[in-house]
Protein backbone atom coordinates (compact mmCIF):
# COMPACT_ATOMS: atom_id res chain seq x y z
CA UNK A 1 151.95 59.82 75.15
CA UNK A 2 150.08 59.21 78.23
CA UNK A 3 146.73 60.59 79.01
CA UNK A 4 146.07 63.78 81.27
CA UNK A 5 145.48 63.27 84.69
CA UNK A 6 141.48 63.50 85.63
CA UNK A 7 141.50 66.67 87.37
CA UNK A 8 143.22 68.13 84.13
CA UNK A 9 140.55 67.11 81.63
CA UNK A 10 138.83 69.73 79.76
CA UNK A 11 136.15 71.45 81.21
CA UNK A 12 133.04 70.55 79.70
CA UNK A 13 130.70 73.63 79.11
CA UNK A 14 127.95 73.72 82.13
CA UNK A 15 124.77 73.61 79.84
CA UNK A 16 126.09 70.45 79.17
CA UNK A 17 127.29 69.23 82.22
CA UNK A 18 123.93 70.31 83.43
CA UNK A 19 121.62 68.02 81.09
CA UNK A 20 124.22 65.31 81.35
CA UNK A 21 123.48 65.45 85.15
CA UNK A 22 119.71 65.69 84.60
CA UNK A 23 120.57 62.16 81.82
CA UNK A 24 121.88 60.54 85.40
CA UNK A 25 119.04 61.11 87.72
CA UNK A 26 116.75 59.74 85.34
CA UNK A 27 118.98 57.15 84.55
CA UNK A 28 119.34 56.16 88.50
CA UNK A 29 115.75 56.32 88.42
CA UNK A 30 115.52 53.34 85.52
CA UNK A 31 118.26 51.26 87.18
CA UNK A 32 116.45 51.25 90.70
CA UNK A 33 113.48 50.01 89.17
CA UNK A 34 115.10 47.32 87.56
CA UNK A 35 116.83 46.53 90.82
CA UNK A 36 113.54 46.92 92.64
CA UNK A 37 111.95 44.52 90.50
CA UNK A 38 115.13 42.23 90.35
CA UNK A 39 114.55 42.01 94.23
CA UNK A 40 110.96 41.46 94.27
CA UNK A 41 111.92 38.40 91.21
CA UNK A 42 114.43 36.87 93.86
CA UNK A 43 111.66 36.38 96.58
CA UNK A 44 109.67 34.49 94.48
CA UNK A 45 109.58 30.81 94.53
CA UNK A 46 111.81 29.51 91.13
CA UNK A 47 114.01 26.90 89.14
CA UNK A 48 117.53 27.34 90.04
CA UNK A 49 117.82 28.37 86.24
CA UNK A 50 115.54 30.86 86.94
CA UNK A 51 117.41 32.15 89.87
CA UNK A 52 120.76 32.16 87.84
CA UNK A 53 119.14 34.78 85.34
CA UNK A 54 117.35 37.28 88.17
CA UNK A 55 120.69 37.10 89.85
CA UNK A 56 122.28 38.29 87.01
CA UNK A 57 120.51 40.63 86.33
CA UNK A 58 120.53 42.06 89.76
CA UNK A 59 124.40 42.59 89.08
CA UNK A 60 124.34 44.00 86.23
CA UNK A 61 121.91 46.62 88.04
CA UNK A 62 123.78 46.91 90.63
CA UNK A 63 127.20 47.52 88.82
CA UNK A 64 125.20 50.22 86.54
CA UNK A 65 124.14 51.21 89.43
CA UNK A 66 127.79 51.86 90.60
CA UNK A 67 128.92 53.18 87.13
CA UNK A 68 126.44 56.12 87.22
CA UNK A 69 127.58 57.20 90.44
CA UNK A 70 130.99 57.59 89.38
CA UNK A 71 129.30 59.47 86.12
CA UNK A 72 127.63 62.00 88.52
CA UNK A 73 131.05 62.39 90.65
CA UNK A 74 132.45 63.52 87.19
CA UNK A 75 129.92 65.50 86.23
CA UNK A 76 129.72 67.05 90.01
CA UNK A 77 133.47 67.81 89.80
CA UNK A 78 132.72 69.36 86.20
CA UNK A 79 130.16 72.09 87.89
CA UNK A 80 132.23 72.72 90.68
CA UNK A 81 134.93 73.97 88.59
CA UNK A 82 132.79 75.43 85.77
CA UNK A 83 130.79 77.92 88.57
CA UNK A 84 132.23 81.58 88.73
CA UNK A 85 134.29 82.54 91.97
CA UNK A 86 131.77 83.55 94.26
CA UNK A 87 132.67 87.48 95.63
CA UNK A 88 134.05 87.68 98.86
């Protein structure tokens, strides 16, 4: 059995699509601070150990960063299709 094509998915109901998309922002918010930070690390004067572990870090971030953005398309694509046709 293979698995439904995206755009076939079941709709989730909008008051949930709606506080998943509020979970994201604040999410995005967290991650940029870590990546903020992660940026302000890698200016600073440090072992190459050191640097190793902030640049690590600063993909991880960065790749969270990228996975929440794809979380939002979802969930962007979920309202579109969960909004009643507009009268014309």
């Amino acid at each position: 059995m293979s698995d439904p094509a995206p755009n076939s998915a079941v709709q989730i109901p909008l008051p949930v699509v709606k506080e998943l998309r509020r979970l994201a922002h604040d999410l995005s918010n967290s991650i940029e601070t870590v990546m903020q930070a992660s940026y302000l690390l890698s200016q600073a004067e440090m072992k190459e150990t050191d640097r190793r572990w902030v640049t690590m870090i600063d993909q991880a971030a960065r790749d969270s960063a990228r996975i929440n953005r794809e979380i939002r398309e979802v969930l962007r694509q979920q309202t579109t299709k969960s909004e009643p046709p507009q009268p014309e």
